[in-house]
N, C-alpha and C. Protein backbone atom coordinates (compact mmCIF):
# COMPACT_ATOMS: atom_id res chain seq x y z
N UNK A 1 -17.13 19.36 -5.06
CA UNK A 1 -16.32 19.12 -3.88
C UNK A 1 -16.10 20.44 -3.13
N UNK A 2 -16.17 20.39 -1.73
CA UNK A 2 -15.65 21.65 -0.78
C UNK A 2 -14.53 22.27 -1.05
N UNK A 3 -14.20 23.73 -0.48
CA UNK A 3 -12.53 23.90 -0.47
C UNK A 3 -12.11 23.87 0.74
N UNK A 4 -12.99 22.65 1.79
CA UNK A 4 -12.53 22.19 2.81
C UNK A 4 -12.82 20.71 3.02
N UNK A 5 -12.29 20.34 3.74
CA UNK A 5 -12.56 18.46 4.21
C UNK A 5 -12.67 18.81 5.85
N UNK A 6 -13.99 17.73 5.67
CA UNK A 6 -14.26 17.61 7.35
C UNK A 6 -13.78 16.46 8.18
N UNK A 7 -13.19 16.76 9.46
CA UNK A 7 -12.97 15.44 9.93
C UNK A 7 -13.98 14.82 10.64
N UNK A 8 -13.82 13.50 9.90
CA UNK A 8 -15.22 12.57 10.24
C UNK A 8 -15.53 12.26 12.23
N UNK A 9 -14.69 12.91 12.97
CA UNK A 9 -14.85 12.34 13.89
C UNK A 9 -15.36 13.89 14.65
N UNK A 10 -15.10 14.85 14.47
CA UNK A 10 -16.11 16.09 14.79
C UNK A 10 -16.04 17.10 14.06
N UNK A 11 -16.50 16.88 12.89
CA UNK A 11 -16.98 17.98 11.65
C UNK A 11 -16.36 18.96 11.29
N UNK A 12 -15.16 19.01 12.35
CA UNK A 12 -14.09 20.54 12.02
C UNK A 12 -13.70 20.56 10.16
N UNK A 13 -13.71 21.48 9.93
CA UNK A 13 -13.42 21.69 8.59
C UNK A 13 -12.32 22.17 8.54
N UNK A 14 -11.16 22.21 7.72
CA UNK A 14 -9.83 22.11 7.16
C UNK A 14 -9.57 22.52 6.00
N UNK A 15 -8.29 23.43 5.64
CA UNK A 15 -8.12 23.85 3.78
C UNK A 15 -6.75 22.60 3.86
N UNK A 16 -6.64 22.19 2.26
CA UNK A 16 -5.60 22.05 2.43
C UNK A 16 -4.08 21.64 3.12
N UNK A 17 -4.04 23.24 3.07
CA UNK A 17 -2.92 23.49 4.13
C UNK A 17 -2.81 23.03 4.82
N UNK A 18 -3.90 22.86 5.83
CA UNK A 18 -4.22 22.66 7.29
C UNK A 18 -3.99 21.43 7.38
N UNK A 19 -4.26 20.44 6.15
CA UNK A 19 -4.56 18.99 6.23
C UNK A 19 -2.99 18.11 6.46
N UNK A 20 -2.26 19.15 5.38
CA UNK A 20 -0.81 18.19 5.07
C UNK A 20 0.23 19.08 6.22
N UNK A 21 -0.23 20.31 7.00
CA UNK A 21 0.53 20.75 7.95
C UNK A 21 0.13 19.78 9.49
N UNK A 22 -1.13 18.92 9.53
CA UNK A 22 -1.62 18.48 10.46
C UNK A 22 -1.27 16.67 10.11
N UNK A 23 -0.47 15.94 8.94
CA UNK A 23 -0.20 15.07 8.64
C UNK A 23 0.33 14.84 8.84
N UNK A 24 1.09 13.31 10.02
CA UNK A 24 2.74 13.20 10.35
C UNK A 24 3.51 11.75 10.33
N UNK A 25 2.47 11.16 9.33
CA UNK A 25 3.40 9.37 8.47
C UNK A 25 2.04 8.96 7.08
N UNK A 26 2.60 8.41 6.81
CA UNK A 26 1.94 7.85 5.65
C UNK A 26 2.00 6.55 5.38
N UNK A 27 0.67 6.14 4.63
CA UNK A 27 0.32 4.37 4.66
C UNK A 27 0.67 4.45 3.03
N UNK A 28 2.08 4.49 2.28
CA UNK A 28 2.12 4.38 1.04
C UNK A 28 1.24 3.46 0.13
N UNK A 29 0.83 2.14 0.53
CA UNK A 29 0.27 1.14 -0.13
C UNK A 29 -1.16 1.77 0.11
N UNK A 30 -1.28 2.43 0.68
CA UNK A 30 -2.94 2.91 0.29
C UNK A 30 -3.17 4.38 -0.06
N UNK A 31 -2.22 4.81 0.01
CA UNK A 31 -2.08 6.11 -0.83
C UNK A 31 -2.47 7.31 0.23
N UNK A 32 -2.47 7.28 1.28
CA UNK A 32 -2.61 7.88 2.37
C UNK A 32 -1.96 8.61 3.57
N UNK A 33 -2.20 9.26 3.95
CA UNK A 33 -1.53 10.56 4.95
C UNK A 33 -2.05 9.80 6.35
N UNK A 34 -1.36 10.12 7.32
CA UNK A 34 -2.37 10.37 8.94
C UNK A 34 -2.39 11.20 9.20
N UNK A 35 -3.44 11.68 9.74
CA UNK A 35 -3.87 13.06 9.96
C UNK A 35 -4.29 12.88 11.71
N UNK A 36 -4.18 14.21 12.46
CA UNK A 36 -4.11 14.12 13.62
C UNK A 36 -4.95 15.69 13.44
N UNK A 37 -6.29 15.41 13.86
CA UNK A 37 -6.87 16.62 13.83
C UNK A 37 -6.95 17.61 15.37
N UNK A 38 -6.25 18.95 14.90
CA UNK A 38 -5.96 20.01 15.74
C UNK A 38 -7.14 20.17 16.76
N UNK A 39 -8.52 19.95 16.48
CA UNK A 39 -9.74 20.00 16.77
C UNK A 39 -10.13 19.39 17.86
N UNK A 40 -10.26 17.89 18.06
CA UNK A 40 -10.50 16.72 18.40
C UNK A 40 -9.39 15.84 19.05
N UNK A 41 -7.98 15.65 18.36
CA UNK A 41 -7.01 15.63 18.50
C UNK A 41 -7.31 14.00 18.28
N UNK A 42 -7.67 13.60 17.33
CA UNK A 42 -8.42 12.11 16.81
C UNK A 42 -7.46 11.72 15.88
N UNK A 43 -6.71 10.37 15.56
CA UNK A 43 -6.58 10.46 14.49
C UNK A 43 -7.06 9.77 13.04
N UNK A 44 -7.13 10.08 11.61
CA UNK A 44 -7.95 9.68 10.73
C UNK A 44 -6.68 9.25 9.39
N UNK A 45 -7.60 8.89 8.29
CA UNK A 45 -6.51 8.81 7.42
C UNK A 45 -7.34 9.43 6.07
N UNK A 46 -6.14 10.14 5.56
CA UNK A 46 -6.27 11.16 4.27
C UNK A 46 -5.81 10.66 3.55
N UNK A 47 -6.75 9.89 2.10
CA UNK A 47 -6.33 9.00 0.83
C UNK A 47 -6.19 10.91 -0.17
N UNK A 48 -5.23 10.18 -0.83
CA UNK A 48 -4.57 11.64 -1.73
C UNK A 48 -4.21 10.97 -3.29
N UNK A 49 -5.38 9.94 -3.90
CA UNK A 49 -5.43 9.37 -4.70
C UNK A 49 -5.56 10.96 -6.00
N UNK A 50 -5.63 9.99 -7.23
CA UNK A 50 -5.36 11.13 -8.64
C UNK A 50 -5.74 12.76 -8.21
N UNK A 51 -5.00 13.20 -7.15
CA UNK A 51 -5.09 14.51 -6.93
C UNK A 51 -6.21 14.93 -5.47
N UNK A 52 -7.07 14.20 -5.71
CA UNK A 52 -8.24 14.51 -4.32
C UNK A 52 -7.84 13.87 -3.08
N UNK A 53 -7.94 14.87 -1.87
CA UNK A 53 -8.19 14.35 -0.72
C UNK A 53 -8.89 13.79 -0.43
N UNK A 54 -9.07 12.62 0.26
CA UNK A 54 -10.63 12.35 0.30
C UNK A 54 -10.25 11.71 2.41
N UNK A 55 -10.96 11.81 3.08
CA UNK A 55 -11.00 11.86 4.44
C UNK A 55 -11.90 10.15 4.64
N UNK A 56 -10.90 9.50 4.96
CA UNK A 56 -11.42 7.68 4.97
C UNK A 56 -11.39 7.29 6.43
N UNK A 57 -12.55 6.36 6.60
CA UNK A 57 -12.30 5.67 7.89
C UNK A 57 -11.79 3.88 7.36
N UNK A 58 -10.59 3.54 7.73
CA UNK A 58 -10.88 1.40 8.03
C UNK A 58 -11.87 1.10 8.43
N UNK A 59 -12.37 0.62 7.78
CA UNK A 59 -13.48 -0.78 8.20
C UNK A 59 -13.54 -1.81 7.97
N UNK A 60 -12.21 -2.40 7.44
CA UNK A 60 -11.87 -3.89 7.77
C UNK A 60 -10.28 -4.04 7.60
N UNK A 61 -9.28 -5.03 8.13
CA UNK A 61 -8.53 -5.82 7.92
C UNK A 61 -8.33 -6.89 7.73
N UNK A 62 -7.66 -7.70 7.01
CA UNK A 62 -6.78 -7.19 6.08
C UNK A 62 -7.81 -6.59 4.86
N UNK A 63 -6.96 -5.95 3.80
CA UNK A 63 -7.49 -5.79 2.95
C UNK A 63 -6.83 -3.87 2.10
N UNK A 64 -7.11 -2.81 2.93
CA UNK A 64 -8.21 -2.87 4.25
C UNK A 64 -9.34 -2.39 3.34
N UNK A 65 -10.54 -2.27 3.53
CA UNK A 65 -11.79 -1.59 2.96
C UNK A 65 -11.59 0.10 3.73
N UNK A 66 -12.53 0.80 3.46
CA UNK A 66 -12.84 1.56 3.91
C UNK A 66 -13.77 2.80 3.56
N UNK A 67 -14.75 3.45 4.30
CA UNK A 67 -15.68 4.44 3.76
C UNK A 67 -14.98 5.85 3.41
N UNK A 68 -15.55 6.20 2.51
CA UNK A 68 -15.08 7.65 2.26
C UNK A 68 -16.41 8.87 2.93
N UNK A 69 -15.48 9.67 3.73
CA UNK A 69 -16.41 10.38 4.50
C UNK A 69 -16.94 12.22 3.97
N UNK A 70 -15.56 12.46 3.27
CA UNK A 70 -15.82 13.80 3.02
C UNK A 70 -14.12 13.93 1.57
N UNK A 71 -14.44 14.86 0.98
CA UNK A 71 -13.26 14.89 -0.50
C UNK A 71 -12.97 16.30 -0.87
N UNK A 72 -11.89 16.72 -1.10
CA UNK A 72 -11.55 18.23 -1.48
C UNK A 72 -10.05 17.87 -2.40
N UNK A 73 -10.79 18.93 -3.38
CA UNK A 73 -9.58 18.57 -4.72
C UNK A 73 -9.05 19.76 -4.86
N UNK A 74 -7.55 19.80 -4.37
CA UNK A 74 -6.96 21.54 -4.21
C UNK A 74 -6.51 21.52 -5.51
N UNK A 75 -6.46 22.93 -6.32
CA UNK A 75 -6.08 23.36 -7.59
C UNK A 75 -4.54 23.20 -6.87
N UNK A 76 -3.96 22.79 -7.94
CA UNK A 76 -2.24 22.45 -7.98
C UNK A 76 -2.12 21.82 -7.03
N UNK A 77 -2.28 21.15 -6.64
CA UNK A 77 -2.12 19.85 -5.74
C UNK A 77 -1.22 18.68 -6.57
N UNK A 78 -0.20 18.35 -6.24
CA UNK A 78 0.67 17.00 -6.45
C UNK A 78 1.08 16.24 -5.53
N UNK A 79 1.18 15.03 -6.26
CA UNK A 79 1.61 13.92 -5.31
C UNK A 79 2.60 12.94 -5.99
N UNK A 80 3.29 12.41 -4.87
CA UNK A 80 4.15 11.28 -5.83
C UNK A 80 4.36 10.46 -4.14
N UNK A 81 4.05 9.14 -5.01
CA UNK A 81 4.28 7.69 -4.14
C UNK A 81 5.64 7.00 -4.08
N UNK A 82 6.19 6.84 -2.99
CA UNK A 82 7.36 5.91 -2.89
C UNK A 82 7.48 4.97 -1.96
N UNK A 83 7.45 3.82 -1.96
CA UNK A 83 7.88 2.62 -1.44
C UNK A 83 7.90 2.75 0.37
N UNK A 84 8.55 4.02 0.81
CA UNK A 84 8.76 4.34 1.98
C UNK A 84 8.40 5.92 1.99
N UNK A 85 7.84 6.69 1.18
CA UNK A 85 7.57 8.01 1.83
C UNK A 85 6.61 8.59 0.83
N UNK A 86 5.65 9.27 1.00
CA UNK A 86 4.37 9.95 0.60
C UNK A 86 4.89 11.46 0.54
N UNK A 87 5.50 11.70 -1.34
CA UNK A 87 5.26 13.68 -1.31
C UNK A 87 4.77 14.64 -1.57
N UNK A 88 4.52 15.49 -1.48
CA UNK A 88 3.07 16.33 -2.04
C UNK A 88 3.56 17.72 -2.09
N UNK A 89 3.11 18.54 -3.42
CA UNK A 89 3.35 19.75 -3.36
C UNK A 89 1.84 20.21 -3.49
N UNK A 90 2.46 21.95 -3.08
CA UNK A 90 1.10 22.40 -2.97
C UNK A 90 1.19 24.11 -2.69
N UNK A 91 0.89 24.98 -3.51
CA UNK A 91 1.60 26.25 -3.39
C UNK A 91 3.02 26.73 -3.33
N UNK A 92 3.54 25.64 -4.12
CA UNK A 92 4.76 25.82 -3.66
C UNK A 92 5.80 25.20 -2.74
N UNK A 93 5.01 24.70 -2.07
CA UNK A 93 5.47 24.14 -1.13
C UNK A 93 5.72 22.31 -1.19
N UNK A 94 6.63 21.96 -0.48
CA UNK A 94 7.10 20.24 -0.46
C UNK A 94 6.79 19.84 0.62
N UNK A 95 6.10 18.56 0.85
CA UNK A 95 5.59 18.12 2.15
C UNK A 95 6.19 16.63 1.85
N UNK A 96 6.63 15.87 2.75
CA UNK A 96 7.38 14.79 2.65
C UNK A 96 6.87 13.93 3.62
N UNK A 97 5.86 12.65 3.94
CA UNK A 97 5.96 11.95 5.00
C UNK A 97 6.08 10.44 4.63
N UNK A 98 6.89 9.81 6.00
CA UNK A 98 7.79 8.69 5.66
C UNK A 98 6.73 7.79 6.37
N UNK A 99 6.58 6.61 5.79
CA UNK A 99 6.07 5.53 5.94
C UNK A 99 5.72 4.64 7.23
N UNK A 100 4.43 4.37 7.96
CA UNK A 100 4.64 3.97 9.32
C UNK A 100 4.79 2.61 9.18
């Protein structure tokens, strides 16, 4: 895996950081971030399943399905799922986003 993720909609590459500082709600039931890329200014969704990012497009509802486009697994990376809000540490740091 990279120590970047690309966004599938124009290849910009991303650490981390960049991903959960550029993240601003979360799809808890699918284990996912939205991401609003700085780049493009597109937005995508970041599955943050057993530790890996992985950069997904929908391609169906209900359900939903979806392709996995690109994956980056940050050393010390955590996550924890709640009902209404998606949290993640990561250097130290607490990132908190609430449920759309």
């Amino acid at each position: 895996m990279d120590e970047k993720l690309k966004c599938h909609h124009c290849e910009s590459e991303f650490t981390a950081e960049q991903i959960l500082a550029g993240c601003h709600y979360s799809y808890p039931q699918m284990e996912a971030l939205g991401f609003i890329c700085t780049a493009c200014n597109k937005a995508s969704q970041i599955r943050v399943r057993g530790g890996t990012f992985q950069s997904i497009e929908v391609i169906s509802a209900p359900g939903p399905e979806w392709v996995i486009h690109d994956s980056l697994r940050p050393i010390g990376f955590e996550y924890r799922i709640d009902p209404e809000w998606v949290h993640c540490w990561l250097g130290g740091k607490h990132y908190e986003f609430k449920s759309k």
